[in-house]
C-alpha atoms as a PDB file:
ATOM      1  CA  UNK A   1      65.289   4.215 -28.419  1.00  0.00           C
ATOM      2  CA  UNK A   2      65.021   4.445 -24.353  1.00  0.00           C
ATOM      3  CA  UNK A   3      65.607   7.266 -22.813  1.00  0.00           C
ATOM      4  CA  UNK A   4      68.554   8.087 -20.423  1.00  0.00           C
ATOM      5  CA  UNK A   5      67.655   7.294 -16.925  1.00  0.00           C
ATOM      6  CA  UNK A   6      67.442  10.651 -14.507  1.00  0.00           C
ATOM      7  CA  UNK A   7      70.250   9.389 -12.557  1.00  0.00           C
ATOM      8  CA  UNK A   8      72.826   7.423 -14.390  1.00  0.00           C
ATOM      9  CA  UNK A   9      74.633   6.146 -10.848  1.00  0.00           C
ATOM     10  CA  UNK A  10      71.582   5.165  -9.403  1.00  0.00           C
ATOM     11  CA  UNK A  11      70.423   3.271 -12.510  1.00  0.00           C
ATOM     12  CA  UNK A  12      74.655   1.307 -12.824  1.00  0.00           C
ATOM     13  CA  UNK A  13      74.120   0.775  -9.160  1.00  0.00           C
ATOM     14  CA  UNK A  14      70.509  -1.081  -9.059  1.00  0.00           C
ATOM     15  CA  UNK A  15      71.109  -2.982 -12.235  1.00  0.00           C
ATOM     16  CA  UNK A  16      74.589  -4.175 -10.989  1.00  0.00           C
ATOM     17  CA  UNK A  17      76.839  -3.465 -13.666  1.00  0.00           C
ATOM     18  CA  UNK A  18      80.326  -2.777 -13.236  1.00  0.00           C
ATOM     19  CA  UNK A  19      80.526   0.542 -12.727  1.00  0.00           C
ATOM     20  CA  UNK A  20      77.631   0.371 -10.377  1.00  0.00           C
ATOM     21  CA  UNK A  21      80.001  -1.945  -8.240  1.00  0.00           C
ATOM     22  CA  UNK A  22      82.963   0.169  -8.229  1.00  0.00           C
ATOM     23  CA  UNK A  23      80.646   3.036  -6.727  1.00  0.00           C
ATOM     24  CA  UNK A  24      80.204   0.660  -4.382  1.00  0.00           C
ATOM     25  CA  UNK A  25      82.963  -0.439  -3.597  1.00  0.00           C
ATOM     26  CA  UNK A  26      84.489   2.770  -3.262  1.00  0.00           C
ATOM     27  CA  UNK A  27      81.729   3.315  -0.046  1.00  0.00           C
ATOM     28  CA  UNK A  28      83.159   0.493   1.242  1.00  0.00           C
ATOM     29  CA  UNK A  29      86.446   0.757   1.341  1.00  0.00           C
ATOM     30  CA  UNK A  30      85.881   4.423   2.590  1.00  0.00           C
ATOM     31  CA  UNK A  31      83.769   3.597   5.396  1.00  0.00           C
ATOM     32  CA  UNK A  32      86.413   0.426   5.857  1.00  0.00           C
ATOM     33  CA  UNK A  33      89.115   3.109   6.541  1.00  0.00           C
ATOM     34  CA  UNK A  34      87.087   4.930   8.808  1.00  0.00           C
ATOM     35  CA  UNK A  35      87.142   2.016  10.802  1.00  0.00           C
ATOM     36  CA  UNK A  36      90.441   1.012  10.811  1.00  0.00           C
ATOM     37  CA  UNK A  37      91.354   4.026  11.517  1.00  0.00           C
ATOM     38  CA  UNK A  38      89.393   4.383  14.485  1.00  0.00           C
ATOM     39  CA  UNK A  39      90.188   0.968  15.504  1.00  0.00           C
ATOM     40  CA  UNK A  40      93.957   1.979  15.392  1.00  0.00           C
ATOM     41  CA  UNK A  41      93.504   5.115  17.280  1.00  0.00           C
ATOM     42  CA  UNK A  42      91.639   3.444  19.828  1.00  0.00           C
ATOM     43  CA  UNK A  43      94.235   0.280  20.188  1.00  0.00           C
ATOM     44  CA  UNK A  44      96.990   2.826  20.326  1.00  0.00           C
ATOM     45  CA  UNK A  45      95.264   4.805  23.226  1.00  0.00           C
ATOM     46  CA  UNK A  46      94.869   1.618  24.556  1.00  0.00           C
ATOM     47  CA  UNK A  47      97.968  -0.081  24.183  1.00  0.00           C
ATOM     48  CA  UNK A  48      99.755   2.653  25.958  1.00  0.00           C
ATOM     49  CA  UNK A  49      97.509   2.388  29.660  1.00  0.00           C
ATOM     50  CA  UNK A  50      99.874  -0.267  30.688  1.00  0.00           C
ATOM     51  CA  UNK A  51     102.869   2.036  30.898  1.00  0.00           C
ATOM     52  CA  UNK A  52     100.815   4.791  31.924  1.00  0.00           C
ATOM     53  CA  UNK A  53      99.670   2.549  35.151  1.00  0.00           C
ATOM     54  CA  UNK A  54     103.481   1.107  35.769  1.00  0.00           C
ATOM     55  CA  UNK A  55     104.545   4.463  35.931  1.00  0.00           C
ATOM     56  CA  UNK A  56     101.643   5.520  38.352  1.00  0.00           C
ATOM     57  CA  UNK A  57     101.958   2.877  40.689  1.00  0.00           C
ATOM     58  CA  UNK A  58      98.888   4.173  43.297  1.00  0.00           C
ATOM     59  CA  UNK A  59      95.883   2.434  42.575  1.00  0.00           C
ATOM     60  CA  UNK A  60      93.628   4.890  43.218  1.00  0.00           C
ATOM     61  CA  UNK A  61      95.334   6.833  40.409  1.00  0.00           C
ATOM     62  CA  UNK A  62      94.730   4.214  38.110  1.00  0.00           C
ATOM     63  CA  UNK A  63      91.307   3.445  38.507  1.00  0.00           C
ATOM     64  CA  UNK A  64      91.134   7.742  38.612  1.00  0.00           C
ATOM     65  CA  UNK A  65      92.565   7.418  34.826  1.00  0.00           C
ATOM     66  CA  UNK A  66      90.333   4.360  34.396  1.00  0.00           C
ATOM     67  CA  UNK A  67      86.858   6.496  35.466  1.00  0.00           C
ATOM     68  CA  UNK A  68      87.416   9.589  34.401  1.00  0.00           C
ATOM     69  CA  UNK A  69      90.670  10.487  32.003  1.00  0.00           C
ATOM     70  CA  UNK A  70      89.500   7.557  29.633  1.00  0.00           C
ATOM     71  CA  UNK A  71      85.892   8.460  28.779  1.00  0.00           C
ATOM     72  CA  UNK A  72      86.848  11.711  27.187  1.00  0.00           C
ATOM     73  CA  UNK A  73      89.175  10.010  23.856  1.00  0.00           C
ATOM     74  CA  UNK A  74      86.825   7.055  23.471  1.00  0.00           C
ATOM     75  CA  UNK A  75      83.784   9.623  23.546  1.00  0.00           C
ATOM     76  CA  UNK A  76      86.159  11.923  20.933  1.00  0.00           C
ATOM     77  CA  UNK A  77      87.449   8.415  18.695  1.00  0.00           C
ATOM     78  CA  UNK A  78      83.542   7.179  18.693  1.00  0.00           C
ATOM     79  CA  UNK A  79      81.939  11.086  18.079  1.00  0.00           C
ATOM     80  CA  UNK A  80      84.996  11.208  14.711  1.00  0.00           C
ATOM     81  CA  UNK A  81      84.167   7.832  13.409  1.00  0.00           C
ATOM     82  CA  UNK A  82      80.235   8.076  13.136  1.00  0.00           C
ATOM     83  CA  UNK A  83      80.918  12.290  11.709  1.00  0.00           C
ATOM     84  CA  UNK A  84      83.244  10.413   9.135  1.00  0.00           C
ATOM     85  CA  UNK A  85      81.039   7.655   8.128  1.00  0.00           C
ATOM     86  CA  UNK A  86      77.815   9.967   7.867  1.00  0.00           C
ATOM     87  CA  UNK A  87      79.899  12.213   5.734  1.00  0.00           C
ATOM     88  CA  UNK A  88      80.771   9.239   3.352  1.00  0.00           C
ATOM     89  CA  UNK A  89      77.375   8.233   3.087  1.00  0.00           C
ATOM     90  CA  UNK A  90      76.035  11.297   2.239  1.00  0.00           C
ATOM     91  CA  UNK A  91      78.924  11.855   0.059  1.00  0.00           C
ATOM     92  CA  UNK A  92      77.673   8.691  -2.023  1.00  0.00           C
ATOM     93  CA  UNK A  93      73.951   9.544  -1.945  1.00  0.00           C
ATOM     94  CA  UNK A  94      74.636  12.798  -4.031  1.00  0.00           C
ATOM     95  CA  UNK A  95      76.933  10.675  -6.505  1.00  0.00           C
ATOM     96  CA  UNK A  96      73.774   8.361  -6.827  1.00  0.00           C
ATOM     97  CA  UNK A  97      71.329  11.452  -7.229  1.00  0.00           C
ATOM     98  CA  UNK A  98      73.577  12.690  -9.410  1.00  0.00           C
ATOM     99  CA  UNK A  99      74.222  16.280  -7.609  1.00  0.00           C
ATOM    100  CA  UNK A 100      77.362  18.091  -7.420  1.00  0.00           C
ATOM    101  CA  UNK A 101      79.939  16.967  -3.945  1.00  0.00           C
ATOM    102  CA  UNK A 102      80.077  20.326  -2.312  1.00  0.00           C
END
């Protein structure tokens, strides 16, 4: 008789089985809607400069929003997504060690 491996994740995950790839999967599809969700945040924020520029109408004023009052979202959108996707990550590693999700 074998004995149990230390960390039964770990062990589904490296020999491929089919729990191994839902574990997997489920990373995926979490760091998938991290992205999308950044990705829709951003296109939103984006999407919306046109009006804000029409109803502007200065130039100077737009290439003020352009320099200066767009830096600060895409700087918040990009700081969120990489927070979320480390948590996920790290969130999986202790599934595959096998300790507790805090």
């Amino acid at each position: 008789m074998r004995p149990l491996p230390r960390y039964r994740a770990q062990s589904e995950i490296d020999e491929q089985t089919a729990l191994g790839d839902a574990y997997v999967r489920s990373l995926m599809r979490g760091q998938l809607r991290a992205g999308l969700t950044a990705f829709a945040v951003l296109a939103l924020a984006a999407g919306t400069l046109p009006l804000v520029f029409a109803a502007l109408g200065s130039a100077a004023v737009v290439w003020a929003v352009l320099g200066f009052a767009t830096g600060p979202p895409l700087t918040l959108i990009a700081w969120w997504y990489v927070r979320r996707a480390e948590r996920n990550e790290r969130d999986f590693a202790r599934l595959v060690e096998g300790r507790p999700t805090p």
